[in-house]
PDB file of N, CA and C in Angstrom:
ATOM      1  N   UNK A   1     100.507 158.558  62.214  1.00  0.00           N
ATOM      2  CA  UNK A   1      99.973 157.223  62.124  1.00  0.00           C
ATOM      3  C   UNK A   1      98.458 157.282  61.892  1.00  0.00           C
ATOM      4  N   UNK A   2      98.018 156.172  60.816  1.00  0.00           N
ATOM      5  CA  UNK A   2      96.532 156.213  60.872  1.00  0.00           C
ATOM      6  C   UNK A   2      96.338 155.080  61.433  1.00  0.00           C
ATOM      7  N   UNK A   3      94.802 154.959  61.126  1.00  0.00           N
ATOM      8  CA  UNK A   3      94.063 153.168  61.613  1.00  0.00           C
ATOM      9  C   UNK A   3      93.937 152.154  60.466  1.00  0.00           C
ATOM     10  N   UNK A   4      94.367 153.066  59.175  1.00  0.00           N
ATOM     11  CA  UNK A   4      94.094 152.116  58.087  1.00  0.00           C
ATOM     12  C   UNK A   4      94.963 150.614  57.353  1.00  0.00           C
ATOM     13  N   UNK A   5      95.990 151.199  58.480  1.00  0.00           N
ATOM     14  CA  UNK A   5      97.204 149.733  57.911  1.00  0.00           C
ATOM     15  C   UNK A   5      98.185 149.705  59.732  1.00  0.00           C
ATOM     16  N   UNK A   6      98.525 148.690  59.673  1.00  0.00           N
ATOM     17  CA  UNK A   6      99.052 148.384  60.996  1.00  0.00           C
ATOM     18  C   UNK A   6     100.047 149.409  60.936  1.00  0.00           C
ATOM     19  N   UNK A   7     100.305 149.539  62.353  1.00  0.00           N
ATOM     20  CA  UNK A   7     101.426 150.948  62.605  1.00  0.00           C
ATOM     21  C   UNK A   7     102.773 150.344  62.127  1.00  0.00           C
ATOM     22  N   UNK A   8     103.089 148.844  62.548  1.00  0.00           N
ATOM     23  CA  UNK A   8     104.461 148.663  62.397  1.00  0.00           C
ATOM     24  C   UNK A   8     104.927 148.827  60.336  1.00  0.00           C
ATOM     25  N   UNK A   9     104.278 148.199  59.965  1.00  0.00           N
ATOM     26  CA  UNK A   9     103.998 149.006  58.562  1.00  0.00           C
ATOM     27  C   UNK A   9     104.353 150.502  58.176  1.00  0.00           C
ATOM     28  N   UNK A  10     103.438 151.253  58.881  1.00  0.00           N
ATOM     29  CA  UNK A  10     103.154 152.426  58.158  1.00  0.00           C
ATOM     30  C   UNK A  10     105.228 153.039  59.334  1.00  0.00           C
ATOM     31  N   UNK A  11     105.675 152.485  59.922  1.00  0.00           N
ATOM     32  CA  UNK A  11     106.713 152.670  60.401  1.00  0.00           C
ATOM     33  C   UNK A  11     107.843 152.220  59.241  1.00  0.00           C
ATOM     34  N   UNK A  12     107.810 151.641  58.995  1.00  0.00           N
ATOM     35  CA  UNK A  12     108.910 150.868  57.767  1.00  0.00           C
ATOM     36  C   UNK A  12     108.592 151.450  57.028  1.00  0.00           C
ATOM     37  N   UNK A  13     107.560 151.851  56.608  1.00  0.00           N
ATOM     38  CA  UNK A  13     107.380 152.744  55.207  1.00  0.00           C
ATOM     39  C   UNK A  13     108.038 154.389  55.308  1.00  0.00           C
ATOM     40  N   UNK A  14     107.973 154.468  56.471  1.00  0.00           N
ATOM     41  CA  UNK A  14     108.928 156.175  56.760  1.00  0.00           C
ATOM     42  C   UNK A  14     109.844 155.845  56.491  1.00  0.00           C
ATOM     43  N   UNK A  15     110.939 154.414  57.183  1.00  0.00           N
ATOM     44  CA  UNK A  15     111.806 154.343  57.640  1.00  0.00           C
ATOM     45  C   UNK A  15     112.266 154.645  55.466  1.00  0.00           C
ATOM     46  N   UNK A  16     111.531 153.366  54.825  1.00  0.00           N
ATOM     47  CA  UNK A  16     112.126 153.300  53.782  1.00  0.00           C
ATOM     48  C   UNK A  16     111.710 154.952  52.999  1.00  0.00           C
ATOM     49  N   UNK A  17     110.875 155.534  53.246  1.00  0.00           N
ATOM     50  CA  UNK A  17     111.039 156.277  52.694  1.00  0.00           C
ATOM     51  C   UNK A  17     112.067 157.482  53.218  1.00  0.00           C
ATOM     52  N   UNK A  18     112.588 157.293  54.332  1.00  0.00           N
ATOM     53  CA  UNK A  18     114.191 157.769  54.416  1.00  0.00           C
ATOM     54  C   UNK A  18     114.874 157.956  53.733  1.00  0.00           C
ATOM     55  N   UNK A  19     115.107 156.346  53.495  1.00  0.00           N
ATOM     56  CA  UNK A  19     116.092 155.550  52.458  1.00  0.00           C
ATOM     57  C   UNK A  19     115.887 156.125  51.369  1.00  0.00           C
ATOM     58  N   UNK A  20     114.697 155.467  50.835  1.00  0.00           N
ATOM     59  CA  UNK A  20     114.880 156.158  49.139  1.00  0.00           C
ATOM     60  C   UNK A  20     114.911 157.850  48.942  1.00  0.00           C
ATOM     61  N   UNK A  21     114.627 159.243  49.749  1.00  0.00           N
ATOM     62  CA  UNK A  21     114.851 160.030  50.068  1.00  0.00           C
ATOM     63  C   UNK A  21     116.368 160.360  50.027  1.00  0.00           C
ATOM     64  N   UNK A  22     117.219 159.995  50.837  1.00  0.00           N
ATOM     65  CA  UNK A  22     118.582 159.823  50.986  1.00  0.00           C
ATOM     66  C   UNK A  22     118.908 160.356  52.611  1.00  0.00           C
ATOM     67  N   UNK A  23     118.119 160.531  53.256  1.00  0.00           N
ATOM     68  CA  UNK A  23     117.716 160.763  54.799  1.00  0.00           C
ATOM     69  C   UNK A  23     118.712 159.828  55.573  1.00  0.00           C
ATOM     70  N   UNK A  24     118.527 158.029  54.908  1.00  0.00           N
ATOM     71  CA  UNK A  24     119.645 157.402  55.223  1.00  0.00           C
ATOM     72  C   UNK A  24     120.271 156.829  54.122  1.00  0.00           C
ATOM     73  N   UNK A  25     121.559 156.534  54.397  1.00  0.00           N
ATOM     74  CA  UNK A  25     122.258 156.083  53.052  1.00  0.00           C
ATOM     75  C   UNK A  25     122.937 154.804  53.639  1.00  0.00           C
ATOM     76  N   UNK A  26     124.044 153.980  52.493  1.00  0.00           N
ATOM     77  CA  UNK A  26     124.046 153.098  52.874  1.00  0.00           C
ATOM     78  C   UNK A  26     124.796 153.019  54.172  1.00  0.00           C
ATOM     79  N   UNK A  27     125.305 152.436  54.807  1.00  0.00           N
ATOM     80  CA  UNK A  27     126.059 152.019  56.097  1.00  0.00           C
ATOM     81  C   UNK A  27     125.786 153.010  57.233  1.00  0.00           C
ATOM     82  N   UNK A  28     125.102 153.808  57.366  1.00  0.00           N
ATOM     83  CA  UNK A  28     124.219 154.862  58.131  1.00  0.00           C
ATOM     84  C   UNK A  28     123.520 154.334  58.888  1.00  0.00           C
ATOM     85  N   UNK A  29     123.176 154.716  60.300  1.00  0.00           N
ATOM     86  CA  UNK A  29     122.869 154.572  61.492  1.00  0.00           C
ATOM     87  C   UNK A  29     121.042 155.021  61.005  1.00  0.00           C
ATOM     88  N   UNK A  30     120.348 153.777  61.228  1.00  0.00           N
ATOM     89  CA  UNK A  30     118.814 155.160  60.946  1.00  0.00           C
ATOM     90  C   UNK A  30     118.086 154.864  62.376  1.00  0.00           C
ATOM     91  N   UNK A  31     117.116 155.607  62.613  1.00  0.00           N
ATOM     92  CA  UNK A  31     116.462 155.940  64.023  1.00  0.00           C
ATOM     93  C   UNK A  31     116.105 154.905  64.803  1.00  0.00           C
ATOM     94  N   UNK A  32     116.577 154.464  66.148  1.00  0.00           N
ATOM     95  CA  UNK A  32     116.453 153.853  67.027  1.00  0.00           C
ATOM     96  C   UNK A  32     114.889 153.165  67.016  1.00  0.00           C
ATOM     97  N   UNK A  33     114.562 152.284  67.872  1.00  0.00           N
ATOM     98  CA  UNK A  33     113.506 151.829  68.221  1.00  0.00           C
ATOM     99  C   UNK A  33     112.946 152.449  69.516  1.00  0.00           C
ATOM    100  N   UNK A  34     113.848 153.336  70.598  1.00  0.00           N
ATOM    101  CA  UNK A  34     113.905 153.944  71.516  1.00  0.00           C
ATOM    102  C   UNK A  34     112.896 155.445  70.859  1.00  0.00           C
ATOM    103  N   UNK A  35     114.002 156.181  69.603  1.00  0.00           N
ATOM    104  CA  UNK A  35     113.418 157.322  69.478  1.00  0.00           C
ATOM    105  C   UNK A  35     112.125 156.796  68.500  1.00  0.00           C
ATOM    106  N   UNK A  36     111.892 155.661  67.900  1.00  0.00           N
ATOM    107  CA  UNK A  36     110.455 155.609  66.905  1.00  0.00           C
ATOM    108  C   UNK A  36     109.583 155.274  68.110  1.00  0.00           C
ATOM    109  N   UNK A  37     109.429 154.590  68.844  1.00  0.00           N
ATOM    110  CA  UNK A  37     108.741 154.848  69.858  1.00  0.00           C
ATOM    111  C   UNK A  37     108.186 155.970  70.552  1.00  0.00           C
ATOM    112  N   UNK A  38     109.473 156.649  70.858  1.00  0.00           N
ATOM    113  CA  UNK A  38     108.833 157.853  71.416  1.00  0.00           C
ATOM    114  C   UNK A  38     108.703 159.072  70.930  1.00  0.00           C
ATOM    115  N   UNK A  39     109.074 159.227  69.413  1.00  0.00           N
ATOM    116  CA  UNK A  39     108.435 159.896  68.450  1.00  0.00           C
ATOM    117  C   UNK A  39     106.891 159.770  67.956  1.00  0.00           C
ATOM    118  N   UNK A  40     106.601 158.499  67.696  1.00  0.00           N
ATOM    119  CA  UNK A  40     105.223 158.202  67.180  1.00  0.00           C
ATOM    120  C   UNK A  40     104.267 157.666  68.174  1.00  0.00           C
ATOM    121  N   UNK A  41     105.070 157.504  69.571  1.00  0.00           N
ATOM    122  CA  UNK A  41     104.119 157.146  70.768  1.00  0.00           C
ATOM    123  C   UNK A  41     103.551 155.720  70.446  1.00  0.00           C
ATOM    124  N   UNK A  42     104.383 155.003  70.357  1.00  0.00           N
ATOM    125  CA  UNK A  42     104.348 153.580  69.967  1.00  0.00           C
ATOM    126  C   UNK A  42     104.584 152.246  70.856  1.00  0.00           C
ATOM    127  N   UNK A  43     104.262 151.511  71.097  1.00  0.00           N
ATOM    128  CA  UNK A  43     104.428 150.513  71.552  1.00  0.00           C
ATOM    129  C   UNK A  43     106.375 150.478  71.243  1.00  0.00           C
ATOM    130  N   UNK A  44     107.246 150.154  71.837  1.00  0.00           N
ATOM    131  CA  UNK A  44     108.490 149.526  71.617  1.00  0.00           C
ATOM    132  C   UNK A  44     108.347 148.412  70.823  1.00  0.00           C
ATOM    133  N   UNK A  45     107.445 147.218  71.263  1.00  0.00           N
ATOM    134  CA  UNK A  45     107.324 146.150  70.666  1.00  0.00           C
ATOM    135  C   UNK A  45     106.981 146.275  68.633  1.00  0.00           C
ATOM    136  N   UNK A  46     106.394 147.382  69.219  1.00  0.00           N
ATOM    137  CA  UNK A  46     105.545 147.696  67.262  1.00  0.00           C
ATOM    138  C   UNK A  46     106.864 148.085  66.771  1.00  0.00           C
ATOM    139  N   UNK A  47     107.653 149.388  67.416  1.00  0.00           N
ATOM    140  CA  UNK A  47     108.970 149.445  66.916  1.00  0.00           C
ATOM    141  C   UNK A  47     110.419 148.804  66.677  1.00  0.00           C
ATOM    142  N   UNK A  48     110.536 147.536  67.072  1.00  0.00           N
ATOM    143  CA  UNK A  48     111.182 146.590  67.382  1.00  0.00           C
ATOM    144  C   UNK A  48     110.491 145.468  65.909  1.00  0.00           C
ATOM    145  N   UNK A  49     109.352 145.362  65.560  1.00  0.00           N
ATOM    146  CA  UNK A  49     108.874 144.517  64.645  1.00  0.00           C
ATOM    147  C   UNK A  49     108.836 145.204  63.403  1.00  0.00           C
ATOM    148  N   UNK A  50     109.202 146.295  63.581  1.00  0.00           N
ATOM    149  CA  UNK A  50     109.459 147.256  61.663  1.00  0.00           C
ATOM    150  C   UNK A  50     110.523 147.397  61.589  1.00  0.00           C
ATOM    151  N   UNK A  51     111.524 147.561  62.749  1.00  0.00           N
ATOM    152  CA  UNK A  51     113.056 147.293  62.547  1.00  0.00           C
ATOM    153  C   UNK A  51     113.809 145.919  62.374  1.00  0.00           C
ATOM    154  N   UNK A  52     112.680 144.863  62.504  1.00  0.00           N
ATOM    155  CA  UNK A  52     113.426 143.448  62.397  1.00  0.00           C
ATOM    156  C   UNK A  52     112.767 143.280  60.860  1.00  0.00           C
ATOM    157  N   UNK A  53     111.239 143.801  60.922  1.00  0.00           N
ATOM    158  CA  UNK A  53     111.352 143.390  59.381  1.00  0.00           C
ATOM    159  C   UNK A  53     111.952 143.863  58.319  1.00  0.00           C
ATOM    160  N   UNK A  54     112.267 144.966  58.456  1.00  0.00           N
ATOM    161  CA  UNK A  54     113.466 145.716  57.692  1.00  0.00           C
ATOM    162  C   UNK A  54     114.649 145.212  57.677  1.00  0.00           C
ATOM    163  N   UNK A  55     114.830 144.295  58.622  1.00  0.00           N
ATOM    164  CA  UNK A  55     116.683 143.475  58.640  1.00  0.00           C
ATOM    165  C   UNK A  55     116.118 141.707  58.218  1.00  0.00           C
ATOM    166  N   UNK A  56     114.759 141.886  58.264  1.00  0.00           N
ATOM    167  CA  UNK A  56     114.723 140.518  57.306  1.00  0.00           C
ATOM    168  C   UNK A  56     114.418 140.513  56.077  1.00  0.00           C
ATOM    169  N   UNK A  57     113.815 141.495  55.629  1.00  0.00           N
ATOM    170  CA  UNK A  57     114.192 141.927  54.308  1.00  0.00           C
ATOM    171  C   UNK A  57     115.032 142.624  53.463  1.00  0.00           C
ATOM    172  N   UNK A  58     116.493 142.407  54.316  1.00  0.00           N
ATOM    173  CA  UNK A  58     117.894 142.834  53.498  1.00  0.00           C
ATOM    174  C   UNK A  58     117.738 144.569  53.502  1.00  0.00           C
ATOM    175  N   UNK A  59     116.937 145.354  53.937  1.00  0.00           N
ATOM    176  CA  UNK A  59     117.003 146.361  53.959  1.00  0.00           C
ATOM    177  C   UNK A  59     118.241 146.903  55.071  1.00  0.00           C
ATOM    178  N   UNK A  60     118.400 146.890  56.364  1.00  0.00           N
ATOM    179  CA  UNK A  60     118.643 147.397  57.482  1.00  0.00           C
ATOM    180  C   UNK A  60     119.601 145.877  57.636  1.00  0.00           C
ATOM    181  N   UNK A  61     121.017 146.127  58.130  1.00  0.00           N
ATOM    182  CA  UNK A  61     121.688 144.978  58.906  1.00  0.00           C
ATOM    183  C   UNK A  61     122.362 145.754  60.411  1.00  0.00           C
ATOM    184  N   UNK A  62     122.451 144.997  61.347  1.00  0.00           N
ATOM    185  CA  UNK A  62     122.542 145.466  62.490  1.00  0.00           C
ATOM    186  C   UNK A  62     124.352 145.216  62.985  1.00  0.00           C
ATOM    187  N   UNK A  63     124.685 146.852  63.282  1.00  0.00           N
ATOM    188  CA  UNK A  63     126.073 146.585  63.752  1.00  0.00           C
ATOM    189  C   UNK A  63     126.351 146.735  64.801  1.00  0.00           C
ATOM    190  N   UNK A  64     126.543 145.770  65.603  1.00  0.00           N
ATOM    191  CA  UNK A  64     126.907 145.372  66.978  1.00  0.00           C
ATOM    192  C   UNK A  64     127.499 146.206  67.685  1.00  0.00           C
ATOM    193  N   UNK A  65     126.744 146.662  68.812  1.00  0.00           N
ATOM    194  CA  UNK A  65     127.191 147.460  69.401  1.00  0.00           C
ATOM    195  C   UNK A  65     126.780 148.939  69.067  1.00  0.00           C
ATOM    196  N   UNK A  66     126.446 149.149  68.018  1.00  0.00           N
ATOM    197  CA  UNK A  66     126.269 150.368  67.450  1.00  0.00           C
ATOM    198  C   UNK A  66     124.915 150.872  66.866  1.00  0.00           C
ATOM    199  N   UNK A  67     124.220 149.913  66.438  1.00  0.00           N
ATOM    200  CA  UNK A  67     122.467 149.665  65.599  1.00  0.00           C
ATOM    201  C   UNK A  67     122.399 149.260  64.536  1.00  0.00           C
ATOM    202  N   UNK A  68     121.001 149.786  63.955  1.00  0.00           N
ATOM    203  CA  UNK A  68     121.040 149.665  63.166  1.00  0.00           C
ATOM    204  C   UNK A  68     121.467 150.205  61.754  1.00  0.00           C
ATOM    205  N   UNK A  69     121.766 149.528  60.433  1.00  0.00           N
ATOM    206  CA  UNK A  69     122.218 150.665  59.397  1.00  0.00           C
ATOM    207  C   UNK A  69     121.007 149.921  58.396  1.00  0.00           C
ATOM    208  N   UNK A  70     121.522 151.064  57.149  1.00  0.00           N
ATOM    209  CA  UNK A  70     120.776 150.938  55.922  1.00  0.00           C
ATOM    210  C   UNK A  70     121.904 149.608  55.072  1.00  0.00           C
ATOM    211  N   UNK A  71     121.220 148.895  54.775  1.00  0.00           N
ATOM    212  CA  UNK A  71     122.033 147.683  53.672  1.00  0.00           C
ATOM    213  C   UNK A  71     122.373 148.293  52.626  1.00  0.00           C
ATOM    214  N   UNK A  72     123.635 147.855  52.333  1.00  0.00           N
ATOM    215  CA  UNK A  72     123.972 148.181  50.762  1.00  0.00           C
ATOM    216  C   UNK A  72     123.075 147.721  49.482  1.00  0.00           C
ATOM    217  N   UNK A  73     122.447 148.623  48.437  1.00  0.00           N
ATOM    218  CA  UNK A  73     121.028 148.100  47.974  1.00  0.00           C
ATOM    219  C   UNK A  73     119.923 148.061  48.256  1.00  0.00           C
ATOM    220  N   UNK A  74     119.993 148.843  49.217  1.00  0.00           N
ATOM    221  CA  UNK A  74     118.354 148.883  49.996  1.00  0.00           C
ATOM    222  C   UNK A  74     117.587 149.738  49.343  1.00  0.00           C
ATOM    223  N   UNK A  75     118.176 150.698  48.621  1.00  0.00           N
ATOM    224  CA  UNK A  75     117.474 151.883  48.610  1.00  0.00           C
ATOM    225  C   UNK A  75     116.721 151.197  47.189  1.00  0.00           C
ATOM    226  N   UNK A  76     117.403 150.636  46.169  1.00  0.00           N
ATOM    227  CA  UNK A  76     117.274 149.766  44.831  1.00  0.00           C
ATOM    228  C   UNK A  76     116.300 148.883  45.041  1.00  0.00           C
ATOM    229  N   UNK A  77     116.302 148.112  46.257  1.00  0.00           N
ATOM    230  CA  UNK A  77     115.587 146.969  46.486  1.00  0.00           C
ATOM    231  C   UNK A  77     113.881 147.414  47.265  1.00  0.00           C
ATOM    232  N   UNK A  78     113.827 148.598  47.463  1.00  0.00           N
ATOM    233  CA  UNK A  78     113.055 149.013  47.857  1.00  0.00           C
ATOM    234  C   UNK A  78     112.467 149.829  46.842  1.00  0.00           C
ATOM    235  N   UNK A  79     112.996 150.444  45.817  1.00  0.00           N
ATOM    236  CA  UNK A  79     112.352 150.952  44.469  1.00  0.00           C
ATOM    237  C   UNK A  79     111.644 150.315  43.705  1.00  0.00           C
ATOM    238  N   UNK A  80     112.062 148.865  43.956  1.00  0.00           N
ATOM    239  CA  UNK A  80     112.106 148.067  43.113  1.00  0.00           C
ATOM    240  C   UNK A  80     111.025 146.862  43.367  1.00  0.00           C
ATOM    241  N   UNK A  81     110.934 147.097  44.418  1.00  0.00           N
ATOM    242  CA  UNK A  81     109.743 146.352  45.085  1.00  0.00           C
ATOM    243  C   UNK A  81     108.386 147.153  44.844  1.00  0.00           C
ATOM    244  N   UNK A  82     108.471 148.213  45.396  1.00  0.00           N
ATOM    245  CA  UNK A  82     107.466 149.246  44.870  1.00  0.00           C
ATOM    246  C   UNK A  82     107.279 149.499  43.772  1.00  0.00           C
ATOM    247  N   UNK A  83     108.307 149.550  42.680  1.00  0.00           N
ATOM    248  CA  UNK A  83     107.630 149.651  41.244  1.00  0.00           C
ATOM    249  C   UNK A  83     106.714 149.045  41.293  1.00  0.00           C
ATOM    250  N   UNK A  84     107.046 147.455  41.499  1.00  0.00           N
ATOM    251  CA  UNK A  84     106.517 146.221  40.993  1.00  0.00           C
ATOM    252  C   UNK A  84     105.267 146.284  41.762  1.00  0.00           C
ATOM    253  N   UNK A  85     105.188 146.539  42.507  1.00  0.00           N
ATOM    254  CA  UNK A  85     103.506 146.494  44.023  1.00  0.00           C
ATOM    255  C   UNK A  85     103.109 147.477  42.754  1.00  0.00           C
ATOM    256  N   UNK A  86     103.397 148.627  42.468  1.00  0.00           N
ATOM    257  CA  UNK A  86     102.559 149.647  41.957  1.00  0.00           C
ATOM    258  C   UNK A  86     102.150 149.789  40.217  1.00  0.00           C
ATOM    259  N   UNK A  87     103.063 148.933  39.499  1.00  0.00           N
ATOM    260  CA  UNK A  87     103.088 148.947  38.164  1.00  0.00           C
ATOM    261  C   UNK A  87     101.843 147.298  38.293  1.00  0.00           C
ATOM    262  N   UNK A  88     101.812 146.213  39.849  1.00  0.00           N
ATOM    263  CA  UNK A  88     101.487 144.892  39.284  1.00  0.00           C
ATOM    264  C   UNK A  88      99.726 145.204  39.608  1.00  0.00           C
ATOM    265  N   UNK A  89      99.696 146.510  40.313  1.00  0.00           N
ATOM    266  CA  UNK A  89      98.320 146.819  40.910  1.00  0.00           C
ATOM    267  C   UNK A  89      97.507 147.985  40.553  1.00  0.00           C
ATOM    268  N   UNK A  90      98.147 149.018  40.437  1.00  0.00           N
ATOM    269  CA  UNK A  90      97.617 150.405  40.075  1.00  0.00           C
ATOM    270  C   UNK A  90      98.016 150.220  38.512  1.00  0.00           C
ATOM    271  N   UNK A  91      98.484 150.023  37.774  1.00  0.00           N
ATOM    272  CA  UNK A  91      98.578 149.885  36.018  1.00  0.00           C
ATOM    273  C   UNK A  91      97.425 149.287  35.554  1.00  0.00           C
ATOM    274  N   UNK A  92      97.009 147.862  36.061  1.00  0.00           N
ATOM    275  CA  UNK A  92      96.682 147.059  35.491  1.00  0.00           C
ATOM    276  C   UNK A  92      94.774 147.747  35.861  1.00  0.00           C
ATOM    277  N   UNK A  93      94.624 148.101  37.399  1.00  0.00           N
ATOM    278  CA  UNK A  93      93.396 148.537  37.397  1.00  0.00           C
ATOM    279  C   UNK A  93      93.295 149.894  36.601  1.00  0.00           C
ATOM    280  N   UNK A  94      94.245 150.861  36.304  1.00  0.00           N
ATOM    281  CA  UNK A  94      93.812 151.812  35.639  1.00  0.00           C
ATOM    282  C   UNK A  94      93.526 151.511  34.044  1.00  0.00           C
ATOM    283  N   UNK A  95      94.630 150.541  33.595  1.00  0.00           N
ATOM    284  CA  UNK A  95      94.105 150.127  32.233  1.00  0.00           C
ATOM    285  C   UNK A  95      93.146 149.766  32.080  1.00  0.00           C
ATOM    286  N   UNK A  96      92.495 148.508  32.870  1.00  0.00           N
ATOM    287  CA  UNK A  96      90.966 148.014  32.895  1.00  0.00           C
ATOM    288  C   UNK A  96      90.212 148.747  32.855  1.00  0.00           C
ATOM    289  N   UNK A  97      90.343 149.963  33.311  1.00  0.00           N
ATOM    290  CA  UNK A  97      88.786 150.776  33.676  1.00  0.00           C
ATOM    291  C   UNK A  97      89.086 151.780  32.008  1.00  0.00           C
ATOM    292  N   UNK A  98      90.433 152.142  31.776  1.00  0.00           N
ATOM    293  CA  UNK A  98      90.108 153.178  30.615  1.00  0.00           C
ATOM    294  C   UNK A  98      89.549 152.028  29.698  1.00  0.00           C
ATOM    295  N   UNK A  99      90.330 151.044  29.304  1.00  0.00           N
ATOM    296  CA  UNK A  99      89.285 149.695  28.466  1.00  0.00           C
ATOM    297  C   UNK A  99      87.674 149.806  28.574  1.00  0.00           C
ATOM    298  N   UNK A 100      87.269 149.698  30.095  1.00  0.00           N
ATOM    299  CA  UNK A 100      86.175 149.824  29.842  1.00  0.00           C
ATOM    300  C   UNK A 100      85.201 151.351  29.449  1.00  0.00           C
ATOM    301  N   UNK A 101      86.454 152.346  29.596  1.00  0.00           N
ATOM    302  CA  UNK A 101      85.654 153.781  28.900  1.00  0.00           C
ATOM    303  C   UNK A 101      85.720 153.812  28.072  1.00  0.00           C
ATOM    304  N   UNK A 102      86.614 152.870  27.026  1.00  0.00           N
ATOM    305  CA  UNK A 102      87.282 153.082  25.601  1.00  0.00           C
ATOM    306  C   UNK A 102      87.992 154.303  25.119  1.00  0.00           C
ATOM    307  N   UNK A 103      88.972 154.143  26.434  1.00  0.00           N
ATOM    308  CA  UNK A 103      89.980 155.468  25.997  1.00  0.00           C
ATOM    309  C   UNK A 103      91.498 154.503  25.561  1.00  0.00           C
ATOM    310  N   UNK A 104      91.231 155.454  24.591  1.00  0.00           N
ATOM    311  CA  UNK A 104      92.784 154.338  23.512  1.00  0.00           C
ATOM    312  C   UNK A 104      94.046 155.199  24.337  1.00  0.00           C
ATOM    313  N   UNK A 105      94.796 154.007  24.228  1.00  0.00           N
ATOM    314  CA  UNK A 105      96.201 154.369  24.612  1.00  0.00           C
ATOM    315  C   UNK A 105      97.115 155.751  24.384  1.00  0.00           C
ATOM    316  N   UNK A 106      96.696 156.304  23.115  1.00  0.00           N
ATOM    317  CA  UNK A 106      97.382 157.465  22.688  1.00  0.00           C
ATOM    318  C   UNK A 106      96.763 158.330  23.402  1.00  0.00           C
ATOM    319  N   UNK A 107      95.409 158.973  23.602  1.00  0.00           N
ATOM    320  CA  UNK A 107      94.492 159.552  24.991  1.00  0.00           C
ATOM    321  C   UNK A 107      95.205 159.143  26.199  1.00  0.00           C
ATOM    322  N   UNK A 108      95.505 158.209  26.543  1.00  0.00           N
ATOM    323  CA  UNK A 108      96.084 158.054  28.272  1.00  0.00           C
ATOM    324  C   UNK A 108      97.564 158.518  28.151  1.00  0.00           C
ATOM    325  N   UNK A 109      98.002 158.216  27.135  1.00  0.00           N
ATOM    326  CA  UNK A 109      99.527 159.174  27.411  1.00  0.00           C
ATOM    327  C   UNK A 109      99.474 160.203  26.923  1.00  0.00           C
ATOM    328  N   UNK A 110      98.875 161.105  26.441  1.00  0.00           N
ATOM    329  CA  UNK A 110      98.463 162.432  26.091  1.00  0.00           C
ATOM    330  C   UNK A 110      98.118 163.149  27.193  1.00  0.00           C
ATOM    331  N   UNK A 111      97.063 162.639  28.216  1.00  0.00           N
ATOM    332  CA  UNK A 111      96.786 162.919  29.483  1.00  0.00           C
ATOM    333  C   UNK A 111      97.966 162.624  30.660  1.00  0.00           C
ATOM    334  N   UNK A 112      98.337 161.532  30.555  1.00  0.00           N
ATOM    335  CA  UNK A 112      99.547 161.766  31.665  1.00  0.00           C
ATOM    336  C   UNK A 112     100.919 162.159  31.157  1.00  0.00           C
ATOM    337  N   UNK A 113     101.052 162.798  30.137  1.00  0.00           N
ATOM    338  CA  UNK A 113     101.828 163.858  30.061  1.00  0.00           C
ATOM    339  C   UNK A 113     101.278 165.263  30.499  1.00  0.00           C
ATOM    340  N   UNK A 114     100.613 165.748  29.796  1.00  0.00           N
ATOM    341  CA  UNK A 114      99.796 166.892  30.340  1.00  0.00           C
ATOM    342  C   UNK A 114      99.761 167.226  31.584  1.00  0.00           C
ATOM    343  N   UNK A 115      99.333 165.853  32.378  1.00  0.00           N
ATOM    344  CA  UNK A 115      99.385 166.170  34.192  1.00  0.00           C
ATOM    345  C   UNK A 115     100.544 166.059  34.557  1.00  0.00           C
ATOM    346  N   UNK A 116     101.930 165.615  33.882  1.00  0.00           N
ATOM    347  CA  UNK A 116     103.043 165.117  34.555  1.00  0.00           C
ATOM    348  C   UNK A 116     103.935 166.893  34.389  1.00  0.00           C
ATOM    349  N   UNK A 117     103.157 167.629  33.209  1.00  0.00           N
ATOM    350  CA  UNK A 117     104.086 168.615  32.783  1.00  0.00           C
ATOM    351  C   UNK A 117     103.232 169.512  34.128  1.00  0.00           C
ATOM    352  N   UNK A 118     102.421 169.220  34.329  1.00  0.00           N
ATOM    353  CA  UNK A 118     101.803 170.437  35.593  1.00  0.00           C
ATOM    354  C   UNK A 118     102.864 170.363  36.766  1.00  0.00           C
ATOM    355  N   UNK A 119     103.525 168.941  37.245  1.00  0.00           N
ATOM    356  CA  UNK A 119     104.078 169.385  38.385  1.00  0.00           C
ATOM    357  C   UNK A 119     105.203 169.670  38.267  1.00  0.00           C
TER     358      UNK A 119
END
């Protein structure tokens, strides 16, 4: 955990990156609020508010008696959300700035091929 984004956050973001991982899949049991607590030394309450927002955003539905699971589509709906956060924020500022270096389009995909073939 850092200080730079609220914990219950940077908790859902493991959780989903579980998910899209395949750590959990769909109808799968994923980690208690008991053990995220006392894994990350957390407030219960902080862990209790990344597991509800995860079941209010169709990610996580809760089976009675048993916990929580991963939603059918979660893993999609969570790709898919993130494209969009990352294609509606990081694209648009990286285009602006090569615009303002005047690096033409055929240069920026020339370069992120090049770096994409490194990894």
């Amino acid at each position: 955990m850092d200080d730079s984004r609220p914990v219950f956050l940077q908790i859902m973001e493991i959780i989903e990156n579980g998910i899209i991982g395949g750590i959990y899949r769909t109808d799968e049991l994923v980690i208690s609020t008991t053990q995220i607590s006392r894994l990350y030394n957390v407030n219960p309450a902080t862990a209790v508010k990344a597991i509800s927002r995860l079941a209010e955003d169709g990610i996580l539905y809760k089976r009675p008696g048993i916990g929580m699971c991963v939603a059918a589509g979660a893993r999609d709906k969570i790709v898919g959300r993130r494209k969009a956060a990352f294609f509606g924020k990081n694209i648009d500022e990286f285009l602006a700035e090569a615009k303002t270096l005047n690096i033409s389009t055929e240069e920026l995909i020339r370069l992120i091929k090049e770096r994409a073939s490194h990894d």
